[in-house]
Structure formats: structure tokens, C-alpha cells
PDB file of N, CA and C in Angstrom:
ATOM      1  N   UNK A   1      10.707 -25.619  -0.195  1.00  0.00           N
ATOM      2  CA  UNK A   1       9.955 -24.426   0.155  1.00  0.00           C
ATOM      3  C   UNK A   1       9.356 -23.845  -1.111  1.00  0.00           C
ATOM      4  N   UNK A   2       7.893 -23.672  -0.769  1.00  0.00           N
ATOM      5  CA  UNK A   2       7.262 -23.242  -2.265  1.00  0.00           C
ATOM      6  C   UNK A   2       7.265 -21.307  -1.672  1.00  0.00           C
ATOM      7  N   UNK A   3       7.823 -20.685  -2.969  1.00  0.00           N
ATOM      8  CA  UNK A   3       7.480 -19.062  -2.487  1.00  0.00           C
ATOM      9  C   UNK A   3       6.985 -18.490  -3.890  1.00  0.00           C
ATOM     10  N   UNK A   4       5.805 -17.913  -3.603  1.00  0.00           N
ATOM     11  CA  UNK A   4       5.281 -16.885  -4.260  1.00  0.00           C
ATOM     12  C   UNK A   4       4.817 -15.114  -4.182  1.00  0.00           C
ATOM     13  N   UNK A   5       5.669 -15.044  -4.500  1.00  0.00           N
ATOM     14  CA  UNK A   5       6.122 -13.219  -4.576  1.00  0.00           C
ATOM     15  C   UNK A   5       4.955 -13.039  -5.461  1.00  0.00           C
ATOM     16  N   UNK A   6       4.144 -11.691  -5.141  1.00  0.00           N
ATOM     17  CA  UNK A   6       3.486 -11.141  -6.117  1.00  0.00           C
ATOM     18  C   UNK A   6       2.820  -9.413  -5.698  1.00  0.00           C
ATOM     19  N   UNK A   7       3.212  -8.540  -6.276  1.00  0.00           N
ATOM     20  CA  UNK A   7       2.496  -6.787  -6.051  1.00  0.00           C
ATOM     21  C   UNK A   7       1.110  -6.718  -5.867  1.00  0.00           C
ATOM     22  N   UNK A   8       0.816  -6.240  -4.925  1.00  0.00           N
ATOM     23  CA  UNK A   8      -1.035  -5.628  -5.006  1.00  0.00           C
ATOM     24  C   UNK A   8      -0.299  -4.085  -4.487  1.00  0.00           C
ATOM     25  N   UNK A   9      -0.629  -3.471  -5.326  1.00  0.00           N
ATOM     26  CA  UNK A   9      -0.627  -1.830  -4.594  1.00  0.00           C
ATOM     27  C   UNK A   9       0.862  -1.375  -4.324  1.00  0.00           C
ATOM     28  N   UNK A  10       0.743  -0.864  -3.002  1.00  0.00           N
ATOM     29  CA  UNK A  10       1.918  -0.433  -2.078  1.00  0.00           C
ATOM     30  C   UNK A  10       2.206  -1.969  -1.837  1.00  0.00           C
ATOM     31  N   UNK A  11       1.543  -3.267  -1.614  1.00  0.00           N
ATOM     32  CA  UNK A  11       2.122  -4.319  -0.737  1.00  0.00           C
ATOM     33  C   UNK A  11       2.525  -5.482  -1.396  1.00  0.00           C
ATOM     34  N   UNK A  12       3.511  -5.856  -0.945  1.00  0.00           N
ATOM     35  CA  UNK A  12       4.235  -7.326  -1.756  1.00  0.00           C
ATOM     36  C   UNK A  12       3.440  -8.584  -0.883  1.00  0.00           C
ATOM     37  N   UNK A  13       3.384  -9.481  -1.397  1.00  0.00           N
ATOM     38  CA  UNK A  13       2.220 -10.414  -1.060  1.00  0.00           C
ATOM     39  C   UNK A  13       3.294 -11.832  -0.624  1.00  0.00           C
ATOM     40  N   UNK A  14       4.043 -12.012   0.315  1.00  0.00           N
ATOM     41  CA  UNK A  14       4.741 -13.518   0.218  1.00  0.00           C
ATOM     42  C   UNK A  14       4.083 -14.187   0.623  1.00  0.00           C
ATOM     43  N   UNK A  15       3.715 -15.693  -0.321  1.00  0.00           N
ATOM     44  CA  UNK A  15       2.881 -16.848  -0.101  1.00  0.00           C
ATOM     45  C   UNK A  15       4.323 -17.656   0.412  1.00  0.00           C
ATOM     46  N   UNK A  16       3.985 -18.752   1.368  1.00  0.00           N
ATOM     47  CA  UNK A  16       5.141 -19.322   1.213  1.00  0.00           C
ATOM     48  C   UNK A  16       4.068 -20.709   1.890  1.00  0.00           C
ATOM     49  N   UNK A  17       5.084 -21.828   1.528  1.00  0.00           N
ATOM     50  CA  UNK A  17       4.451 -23.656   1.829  1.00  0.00           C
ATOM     51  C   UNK A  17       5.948 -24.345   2.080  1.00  0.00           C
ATOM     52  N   UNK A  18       5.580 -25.116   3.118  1.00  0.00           N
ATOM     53  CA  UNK A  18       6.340 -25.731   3.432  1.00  0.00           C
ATOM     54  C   UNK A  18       6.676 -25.445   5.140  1.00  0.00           C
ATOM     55  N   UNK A  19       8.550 -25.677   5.271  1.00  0.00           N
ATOM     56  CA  UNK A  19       9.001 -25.051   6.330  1.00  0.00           C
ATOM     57  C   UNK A  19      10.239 -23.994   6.286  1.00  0.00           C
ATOM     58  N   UNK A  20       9.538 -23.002   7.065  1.00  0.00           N
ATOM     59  CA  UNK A  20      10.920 -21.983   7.004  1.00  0.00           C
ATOM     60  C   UNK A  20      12.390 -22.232   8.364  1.00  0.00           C
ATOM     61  N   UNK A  21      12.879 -22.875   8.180  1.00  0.00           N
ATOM     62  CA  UNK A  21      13.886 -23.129   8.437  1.00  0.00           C
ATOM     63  C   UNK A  21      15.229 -22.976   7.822  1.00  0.00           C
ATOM     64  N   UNK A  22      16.561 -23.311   8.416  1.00  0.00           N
ATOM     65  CA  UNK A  22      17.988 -23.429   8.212  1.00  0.00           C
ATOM     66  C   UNK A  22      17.954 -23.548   7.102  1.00  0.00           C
ATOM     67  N   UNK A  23      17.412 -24.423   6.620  1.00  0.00           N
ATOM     68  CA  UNK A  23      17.510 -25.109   5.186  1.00  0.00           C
ATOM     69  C   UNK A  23      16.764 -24.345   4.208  1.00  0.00           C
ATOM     70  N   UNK A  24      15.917 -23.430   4.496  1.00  0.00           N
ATOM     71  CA  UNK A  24      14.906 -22.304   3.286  1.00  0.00           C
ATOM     72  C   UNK A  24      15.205 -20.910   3.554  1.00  0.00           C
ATOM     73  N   UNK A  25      15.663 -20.597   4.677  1.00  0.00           N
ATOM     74  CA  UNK A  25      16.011 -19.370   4.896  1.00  0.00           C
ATOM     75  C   UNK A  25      16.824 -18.388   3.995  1.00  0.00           C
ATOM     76  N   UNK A  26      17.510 -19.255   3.353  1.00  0.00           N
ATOM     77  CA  UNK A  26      18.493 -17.896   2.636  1.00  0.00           C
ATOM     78  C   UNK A  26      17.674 -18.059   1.405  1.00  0.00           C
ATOM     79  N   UNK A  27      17.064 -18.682   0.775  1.00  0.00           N
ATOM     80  CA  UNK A  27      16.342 -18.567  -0.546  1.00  0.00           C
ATOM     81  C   UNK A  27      15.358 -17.556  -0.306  1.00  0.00           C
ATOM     82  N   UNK A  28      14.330 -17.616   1.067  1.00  0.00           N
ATOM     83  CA  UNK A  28      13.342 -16.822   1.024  1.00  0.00           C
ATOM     84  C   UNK A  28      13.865 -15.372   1.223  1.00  0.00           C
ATOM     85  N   UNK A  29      14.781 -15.296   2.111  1.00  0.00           N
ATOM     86  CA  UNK A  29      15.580 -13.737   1.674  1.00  0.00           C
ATOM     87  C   UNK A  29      16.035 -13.660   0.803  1.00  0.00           C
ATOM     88  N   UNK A  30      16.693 -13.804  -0.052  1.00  0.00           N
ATOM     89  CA  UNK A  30      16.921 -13.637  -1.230  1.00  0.00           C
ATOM     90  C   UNK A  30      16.149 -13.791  -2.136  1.00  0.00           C
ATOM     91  N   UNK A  31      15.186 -13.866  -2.429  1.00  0.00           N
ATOM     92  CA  UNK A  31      13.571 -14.048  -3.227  1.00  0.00           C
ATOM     93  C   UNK A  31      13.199 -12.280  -2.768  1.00  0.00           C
ATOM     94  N   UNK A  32      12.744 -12.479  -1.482  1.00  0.00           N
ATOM     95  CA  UNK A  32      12.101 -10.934  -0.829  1.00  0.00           C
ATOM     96  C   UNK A  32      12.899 -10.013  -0.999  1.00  0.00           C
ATOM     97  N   UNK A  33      14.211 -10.147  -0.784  1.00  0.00           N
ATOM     98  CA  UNK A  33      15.030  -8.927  -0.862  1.00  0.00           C
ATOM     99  C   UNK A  33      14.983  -8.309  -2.476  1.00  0.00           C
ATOM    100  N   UNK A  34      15.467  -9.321  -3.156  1.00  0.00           N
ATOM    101  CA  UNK A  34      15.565  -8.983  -4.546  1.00  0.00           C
ATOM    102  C   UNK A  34      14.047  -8.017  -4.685  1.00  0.00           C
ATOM    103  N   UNK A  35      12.847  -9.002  -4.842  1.00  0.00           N
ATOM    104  CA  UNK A  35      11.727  -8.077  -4.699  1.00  0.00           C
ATOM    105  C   UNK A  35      11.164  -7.152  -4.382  1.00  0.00           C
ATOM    106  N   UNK A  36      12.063  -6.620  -3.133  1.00  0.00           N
ATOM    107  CA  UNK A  36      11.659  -5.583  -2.267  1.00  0.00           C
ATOM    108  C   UNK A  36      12.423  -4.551  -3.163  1.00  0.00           C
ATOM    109  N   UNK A  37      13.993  -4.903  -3.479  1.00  0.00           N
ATOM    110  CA  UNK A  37      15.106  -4.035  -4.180  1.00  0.00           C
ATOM    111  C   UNK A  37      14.019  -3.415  -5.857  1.00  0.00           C
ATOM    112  N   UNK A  38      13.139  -4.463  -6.566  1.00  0.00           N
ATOM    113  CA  UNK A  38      13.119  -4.214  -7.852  1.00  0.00           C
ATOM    114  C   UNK A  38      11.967  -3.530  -7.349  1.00  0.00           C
ATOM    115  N   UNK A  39      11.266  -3.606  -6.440  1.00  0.00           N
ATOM    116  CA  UNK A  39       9.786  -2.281  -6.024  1.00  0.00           C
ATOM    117  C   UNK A  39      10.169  -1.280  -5.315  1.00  0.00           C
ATOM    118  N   UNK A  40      10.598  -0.224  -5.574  1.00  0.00           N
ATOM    119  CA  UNK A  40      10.926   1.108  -4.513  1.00  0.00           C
ATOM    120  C   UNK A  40       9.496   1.403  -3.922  1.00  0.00           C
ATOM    121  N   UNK A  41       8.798   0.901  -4.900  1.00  0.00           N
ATOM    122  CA  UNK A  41       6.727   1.324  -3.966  1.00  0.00           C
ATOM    123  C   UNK A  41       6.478   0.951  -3.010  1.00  0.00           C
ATOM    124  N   UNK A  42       7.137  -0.135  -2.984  1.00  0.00           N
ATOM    125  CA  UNK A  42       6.754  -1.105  -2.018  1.00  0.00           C
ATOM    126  C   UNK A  42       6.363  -0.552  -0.415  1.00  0.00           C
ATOM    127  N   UNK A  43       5.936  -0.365   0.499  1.00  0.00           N
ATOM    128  CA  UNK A  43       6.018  -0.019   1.745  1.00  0.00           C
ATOM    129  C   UNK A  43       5.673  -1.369   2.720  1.00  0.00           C
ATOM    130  N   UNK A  44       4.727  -1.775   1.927  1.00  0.00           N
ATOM    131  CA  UNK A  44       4.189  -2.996   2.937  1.00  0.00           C
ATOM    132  C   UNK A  44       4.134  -4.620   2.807  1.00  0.00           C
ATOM    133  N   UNK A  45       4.406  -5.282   3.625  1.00  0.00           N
ATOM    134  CA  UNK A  45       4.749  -6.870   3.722  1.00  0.00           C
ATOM    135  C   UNK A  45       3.946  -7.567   4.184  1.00  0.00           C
ATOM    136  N   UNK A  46       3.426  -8.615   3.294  1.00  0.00           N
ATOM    137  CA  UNK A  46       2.341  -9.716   3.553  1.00  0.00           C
ATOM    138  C   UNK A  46       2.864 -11.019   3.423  1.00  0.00           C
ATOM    139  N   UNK A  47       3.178 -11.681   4.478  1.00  0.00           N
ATOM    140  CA  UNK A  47       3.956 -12.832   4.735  1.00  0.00           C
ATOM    141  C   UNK A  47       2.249 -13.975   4.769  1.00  0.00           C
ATOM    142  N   UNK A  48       2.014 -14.871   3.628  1.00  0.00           N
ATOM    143  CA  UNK A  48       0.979 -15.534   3.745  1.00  0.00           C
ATOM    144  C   UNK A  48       1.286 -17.264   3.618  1.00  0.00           C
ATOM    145  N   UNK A  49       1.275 -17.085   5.347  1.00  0.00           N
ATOM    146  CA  UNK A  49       1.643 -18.678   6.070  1.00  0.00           C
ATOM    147  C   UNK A  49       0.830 -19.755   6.237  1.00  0.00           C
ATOM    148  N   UNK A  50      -0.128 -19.298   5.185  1.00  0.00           N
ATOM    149  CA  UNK A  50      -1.300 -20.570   5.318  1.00  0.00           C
ATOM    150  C   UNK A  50      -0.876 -21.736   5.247  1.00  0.00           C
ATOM    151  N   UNK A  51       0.360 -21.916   4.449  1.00  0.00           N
ATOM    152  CA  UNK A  51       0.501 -23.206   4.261  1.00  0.00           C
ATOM    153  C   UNK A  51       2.391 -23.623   5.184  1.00  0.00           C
ATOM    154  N   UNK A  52       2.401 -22.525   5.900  1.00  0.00           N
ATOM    155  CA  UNK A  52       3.803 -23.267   6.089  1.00  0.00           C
ATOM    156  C   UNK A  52       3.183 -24.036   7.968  1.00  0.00           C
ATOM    157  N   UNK A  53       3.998 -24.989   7.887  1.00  0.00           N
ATOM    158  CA  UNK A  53       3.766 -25.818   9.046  1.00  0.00           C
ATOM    159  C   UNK A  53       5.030 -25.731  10.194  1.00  0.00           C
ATOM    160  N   UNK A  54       6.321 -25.201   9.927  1.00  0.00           N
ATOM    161  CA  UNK A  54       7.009 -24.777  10.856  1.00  0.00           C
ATOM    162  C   UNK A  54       8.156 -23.591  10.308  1.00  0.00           C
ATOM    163  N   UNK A  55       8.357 -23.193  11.593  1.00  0.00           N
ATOM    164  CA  UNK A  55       9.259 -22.086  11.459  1.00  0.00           C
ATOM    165  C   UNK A  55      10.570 -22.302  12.207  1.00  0.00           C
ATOM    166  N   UNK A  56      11.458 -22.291  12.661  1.00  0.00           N
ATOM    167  CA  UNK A  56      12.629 -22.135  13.234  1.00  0.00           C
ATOM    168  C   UNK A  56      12.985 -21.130  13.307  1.00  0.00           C
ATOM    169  N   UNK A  57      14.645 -20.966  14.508  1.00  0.00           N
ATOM    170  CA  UNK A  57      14.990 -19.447  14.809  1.00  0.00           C
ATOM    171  C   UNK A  57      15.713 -18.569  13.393  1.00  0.00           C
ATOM    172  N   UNK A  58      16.105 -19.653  12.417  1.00  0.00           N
ATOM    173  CA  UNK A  58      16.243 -18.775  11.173  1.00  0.00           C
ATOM    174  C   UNK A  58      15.296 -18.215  10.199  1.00  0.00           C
ATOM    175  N   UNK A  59      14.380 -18.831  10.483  1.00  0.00           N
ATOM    176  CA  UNK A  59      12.750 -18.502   9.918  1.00  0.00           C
ATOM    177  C   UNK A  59      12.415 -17.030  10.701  1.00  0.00           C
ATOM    178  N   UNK A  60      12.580 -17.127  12.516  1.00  0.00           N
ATOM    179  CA  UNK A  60      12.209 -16.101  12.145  1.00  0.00           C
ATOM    180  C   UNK A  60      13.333 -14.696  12.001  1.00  0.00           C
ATOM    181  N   UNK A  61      14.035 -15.009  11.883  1.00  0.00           N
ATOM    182  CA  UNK A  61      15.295 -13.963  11.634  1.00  0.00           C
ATOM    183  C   UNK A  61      14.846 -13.447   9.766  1.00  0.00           C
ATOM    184  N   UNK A  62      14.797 -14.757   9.021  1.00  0.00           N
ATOM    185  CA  UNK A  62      13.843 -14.164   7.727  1.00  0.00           C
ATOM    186  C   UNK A  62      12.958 -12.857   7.968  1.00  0.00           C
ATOM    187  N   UNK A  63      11.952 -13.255   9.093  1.00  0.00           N
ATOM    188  CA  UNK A  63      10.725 -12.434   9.297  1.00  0.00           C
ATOM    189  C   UNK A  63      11.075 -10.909   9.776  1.00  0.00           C
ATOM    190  N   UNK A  64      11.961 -11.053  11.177  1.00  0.00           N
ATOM    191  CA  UNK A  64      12.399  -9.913  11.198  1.00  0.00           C
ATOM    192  C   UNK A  64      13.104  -8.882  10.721  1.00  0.00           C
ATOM    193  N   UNK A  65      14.436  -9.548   9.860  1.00  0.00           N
ATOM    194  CA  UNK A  65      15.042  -8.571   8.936  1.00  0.00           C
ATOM    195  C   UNK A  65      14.134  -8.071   7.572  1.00  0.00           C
ATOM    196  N   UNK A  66      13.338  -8.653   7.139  1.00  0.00           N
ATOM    197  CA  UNK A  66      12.231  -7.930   6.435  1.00  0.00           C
ATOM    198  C   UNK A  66      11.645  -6.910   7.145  1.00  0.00           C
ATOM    199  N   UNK A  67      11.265  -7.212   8.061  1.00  0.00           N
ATOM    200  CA  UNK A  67      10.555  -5.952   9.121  1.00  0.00           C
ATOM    201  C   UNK A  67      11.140  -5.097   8.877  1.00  0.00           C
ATOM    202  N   UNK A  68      12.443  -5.134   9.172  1.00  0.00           N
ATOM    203  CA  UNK A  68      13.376  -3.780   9.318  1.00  0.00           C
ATOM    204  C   UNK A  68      13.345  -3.193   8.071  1.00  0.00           C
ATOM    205  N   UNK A  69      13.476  -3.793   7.078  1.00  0.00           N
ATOM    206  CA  UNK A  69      13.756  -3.363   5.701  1.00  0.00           C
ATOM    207  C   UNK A  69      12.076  -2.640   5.465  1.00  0.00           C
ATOM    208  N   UNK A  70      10.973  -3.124   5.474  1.00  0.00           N
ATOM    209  CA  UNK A  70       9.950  -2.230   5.664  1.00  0.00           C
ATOM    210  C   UNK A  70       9.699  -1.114   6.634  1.00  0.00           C
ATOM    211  N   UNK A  71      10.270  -1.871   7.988  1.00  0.00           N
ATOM    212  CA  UNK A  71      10.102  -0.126   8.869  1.00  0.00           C
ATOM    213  C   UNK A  71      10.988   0.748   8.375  1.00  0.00           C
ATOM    214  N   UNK A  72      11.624   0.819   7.393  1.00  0.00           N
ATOM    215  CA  UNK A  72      12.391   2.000   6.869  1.00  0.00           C
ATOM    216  C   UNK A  72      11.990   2.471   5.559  1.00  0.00           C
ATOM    217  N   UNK A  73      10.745   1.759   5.332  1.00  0.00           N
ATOM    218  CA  UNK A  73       9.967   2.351   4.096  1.00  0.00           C
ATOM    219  C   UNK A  73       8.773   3.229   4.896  1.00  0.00           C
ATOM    220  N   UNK A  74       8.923   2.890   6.126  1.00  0.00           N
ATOM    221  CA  UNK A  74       7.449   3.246   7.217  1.00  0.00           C
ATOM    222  C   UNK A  74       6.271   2.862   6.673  1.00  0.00           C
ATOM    223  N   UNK A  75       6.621   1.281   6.304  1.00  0.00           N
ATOM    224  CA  UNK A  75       5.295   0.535   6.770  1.00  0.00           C
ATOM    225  C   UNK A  75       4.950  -0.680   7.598  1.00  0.00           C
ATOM    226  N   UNK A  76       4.133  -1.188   6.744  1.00  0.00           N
ATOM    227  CA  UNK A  76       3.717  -2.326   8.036  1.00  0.00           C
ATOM    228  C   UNK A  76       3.828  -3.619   7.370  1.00  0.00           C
ATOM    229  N   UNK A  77       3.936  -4.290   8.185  1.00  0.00           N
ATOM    230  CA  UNK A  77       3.904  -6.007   8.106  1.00  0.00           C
ATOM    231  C   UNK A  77       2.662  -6.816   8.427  1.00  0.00           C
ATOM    232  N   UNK A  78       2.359  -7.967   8.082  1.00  0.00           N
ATOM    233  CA  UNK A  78       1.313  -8.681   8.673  1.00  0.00           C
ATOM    234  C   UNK A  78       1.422  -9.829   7.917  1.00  0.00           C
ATOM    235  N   UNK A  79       1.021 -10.813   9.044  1.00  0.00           N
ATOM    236  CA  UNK A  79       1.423 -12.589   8.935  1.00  0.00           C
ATOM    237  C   UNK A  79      -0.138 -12.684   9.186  1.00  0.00           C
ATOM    238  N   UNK A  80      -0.386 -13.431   7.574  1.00  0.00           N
ATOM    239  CA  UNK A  80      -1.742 -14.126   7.326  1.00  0.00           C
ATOM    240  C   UNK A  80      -2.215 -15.254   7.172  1.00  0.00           C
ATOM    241  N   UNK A  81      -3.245 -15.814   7.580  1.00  0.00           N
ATOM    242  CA  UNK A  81      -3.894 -17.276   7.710  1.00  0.00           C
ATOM    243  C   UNK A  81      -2.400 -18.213   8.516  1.00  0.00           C
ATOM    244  N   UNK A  82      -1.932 -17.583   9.332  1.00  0.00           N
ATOM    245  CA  UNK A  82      -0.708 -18.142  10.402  1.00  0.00           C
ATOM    246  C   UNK A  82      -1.382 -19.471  10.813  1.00  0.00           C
ATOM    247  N   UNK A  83      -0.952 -20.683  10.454  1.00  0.00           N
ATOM    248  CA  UNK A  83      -1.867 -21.783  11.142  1.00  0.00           C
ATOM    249  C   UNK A  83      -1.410 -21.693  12.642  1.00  0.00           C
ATOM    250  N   UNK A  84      -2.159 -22.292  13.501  1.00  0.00           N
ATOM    251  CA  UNK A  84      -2.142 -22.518  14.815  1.00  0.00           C
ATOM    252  C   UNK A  84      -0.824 -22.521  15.327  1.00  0.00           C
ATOM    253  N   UNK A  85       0.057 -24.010  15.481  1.00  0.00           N
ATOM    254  CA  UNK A  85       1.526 -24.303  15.345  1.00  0.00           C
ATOM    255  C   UNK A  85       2.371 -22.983  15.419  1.00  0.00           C
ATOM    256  N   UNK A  86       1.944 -22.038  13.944  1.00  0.00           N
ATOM    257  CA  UNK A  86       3.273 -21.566  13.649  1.00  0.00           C
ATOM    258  C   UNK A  86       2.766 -19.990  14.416  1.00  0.00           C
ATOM    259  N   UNK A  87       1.766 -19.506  14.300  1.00  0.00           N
ATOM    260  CA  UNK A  87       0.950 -18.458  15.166  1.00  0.00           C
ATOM    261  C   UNK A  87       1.294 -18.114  16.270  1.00  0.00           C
ATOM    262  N   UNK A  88       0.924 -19.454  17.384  1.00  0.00           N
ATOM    263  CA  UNK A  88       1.789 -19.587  18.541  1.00  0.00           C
ATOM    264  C   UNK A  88       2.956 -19.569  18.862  1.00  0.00           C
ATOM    265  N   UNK A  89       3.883 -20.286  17.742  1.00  0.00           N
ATOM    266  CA  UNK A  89       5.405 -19.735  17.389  1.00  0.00           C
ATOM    267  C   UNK A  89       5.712 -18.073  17.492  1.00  0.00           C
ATOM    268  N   UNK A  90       5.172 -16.959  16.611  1.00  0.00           N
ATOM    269  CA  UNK A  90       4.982 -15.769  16.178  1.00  0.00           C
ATOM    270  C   UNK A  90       5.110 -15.544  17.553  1.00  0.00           C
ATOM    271  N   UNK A  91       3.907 -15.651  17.942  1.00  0.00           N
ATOM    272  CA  UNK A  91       2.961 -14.685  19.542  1.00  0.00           C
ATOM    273  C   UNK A  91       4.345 -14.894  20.573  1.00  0.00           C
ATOM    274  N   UNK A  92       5.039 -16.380  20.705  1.00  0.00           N
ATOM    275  CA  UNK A  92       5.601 -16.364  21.859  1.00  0.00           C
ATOM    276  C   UNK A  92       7.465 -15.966  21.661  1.00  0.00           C
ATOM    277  N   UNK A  93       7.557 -15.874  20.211  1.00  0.00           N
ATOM    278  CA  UNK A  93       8.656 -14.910  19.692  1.00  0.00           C
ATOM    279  C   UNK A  93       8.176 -13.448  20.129  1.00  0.00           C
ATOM    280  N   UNK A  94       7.141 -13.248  20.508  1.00  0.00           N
ATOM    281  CA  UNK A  94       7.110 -11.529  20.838  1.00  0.00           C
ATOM    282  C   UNK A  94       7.003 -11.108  19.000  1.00  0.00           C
ATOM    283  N   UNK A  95       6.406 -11.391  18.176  1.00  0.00           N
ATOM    284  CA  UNK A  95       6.139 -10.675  16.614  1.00  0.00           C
ATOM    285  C   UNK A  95       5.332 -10.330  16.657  1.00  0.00           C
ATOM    286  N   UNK A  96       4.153 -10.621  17.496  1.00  0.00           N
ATOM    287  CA  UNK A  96       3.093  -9.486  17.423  1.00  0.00           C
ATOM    288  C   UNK A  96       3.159  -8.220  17.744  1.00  0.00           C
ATOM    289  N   UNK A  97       4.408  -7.891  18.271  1.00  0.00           N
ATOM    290  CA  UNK A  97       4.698  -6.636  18.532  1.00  0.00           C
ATOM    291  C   UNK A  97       5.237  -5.364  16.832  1.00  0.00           C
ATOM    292  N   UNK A  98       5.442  -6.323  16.115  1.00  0.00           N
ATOM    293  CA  UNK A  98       6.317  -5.845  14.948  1.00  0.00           C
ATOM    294  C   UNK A  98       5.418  -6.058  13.811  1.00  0.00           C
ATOM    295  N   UNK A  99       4.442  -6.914  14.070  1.00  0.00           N
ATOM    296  CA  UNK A  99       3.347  -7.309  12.886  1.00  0.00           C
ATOM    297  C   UNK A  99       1.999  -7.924  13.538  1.00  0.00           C
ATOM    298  N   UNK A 100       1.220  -7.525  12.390  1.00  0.00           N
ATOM    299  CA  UNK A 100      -0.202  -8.359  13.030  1.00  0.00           C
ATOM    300  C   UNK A 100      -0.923  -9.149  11.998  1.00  0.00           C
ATOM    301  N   UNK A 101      -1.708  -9.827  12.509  1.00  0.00           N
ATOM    302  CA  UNK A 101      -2.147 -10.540  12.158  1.00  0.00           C
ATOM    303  C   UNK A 101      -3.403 -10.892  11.241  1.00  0.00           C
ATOM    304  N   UNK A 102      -3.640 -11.750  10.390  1.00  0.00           N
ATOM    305  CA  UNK A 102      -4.922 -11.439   9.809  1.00  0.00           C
ATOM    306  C   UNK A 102      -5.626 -12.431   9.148  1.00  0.00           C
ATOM    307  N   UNK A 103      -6.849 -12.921   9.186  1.00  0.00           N
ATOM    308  CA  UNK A 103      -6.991 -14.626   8.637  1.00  0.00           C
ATOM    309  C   UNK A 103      -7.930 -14.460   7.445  1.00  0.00           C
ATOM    310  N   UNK A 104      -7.808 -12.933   6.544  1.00  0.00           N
ATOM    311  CA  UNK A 104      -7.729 -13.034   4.962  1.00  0.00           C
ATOM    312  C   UNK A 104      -7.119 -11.680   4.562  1.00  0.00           C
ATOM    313  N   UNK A 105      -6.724 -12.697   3.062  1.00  0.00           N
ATOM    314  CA  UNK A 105      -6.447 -10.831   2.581  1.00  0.00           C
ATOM    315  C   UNK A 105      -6.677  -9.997   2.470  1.00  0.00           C
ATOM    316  N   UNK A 106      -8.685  -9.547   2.586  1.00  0.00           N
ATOM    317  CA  UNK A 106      -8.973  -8.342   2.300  1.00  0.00           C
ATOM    318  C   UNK A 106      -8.627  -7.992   3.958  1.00  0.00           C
ATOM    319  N   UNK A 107      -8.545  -8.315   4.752  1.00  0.00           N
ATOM    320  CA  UNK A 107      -8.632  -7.624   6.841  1.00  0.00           C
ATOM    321  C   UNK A 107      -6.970  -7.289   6.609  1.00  0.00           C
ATOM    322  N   UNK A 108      -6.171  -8.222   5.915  1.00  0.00           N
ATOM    323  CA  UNK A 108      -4.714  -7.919   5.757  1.00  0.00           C
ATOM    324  C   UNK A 108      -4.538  -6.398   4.955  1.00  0.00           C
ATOM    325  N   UNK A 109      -4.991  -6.480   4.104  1.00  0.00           N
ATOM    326  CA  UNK A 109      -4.973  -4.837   3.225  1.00  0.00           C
ATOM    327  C   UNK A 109      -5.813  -3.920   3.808  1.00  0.00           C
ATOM    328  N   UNK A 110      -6.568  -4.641   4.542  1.00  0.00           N
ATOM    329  CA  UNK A 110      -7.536  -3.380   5.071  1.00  0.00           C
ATOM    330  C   UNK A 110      -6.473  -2.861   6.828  1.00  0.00           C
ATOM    331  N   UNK A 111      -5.598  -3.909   6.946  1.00  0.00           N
ATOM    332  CA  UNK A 111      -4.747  -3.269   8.385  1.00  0.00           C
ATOM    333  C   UNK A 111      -3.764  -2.600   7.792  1.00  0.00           C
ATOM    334  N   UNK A 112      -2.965  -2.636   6.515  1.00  0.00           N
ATOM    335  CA  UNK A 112      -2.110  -1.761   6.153  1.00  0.00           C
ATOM    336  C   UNK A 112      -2.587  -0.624   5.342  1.00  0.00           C
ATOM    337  N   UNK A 113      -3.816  -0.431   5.252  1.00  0.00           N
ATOM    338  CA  UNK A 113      -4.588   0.742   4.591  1.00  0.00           C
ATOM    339  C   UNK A 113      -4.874   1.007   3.544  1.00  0.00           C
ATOM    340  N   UNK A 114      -5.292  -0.301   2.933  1.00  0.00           N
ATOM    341  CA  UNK A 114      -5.535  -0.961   1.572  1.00  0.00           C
ATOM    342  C   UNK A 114      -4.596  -0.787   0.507  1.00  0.00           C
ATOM    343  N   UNK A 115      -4.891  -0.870  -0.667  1.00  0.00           N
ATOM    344  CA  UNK A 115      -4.042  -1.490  -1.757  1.00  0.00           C
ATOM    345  C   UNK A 115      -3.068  -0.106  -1.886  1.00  0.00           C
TER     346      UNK A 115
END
């Protein structure tokens, strides 16, 4: 699992490649968490799935306990360039209810109310 953490603004930017599964799950929380812990600014989460090709039910347990940890900063989430596969994964987990969606970064910063 490739992960790249990086700050724009209020929002932490996770790139991630590969698959989030059993087997990547506790690294990518523990990557985000730490990150989230060393930014108190932080409010908002950009999960950027362009490149991951599957997710599993620990993948999305990753996704949602981040949620939580941002809805208690009261902000928002959003899963970007979601390929098809894993999108449809999202939608029929019911995550569009908790995050949305966006197929670049400026529509992604522009749904959490820019930088």
C-alpha cells in the first residue's frame, strides 16, 4: 500500500495506491491518525483513491472511523477520483451518506469550502 499524507489548509490530503484491505488497514490508520493527532487544524479529510483498485470491509472501517474522528472536528470528508470498482463499493456501503464525492481536487476543496 503506497500512502501519501500531505496539509493544504484546514484539509489533510490521503493519496493512497494499491488495496485497502486486512492486510493495509492498520498502517493506513495509523499513518492518518498520527497525522490527524500532529494537525489540531485539521477539520477536513481527502481520501484520494485514484489509484486504489479494491477495498474490503476493513478498508472501509479505515474510512469510517476517520469520519468520526473528523465529524468531531465538524468537518467534512470526501473520496476523490474513486475509480469505478471501488465507487460502487462506497455508494453500496451507504458512504455517500458520510462523504462525497469528487473527480478533482480543486471540486474536492471547493465541497469542503476551500483551503
Amino acid at each position: 500500500m503506497d500512502i501519501e499524507i500531505r496539509r493544504m489548509g484546514r484539509a489533510l490530503i490521503v493519496s493512497l495506491g494499491g488495496e485497502l484491505d486486512l492486510a493495509t488497514a492498520a498502517e493506513v490508520k495509523e499513518r492518518v491518525d498520527a497525522a490527524l493527532a500532529e494537525n489540531s487544524k485539521v477539520h477536513h479529510l481527502i481520501w484520494d483513491l485514484e489509484n486504489v483498485d479494491f477495498i474490503d470491509s476493513s478498508g472501509l472501517g479505515v474510512l469510517l472511523g476517520r469520519y468520526k474522528q473528523i465529524q468531531a472536528r465538524a468537518g467534512k470528508v470526501v473520496a476523490l477520483k474513486a475509480v469505478d470498482p471501488v465507487r460502487r463499493l462506497l455508494t453500496m456501503a451507504g458512504m455517500e451518506r458520510i462523504m462525497q464525492f469528487a473527480d478533482t481536487e480543486e471540486q474536492a476543496l471547493a465541497q469542503i469550502g476551500g483551503r
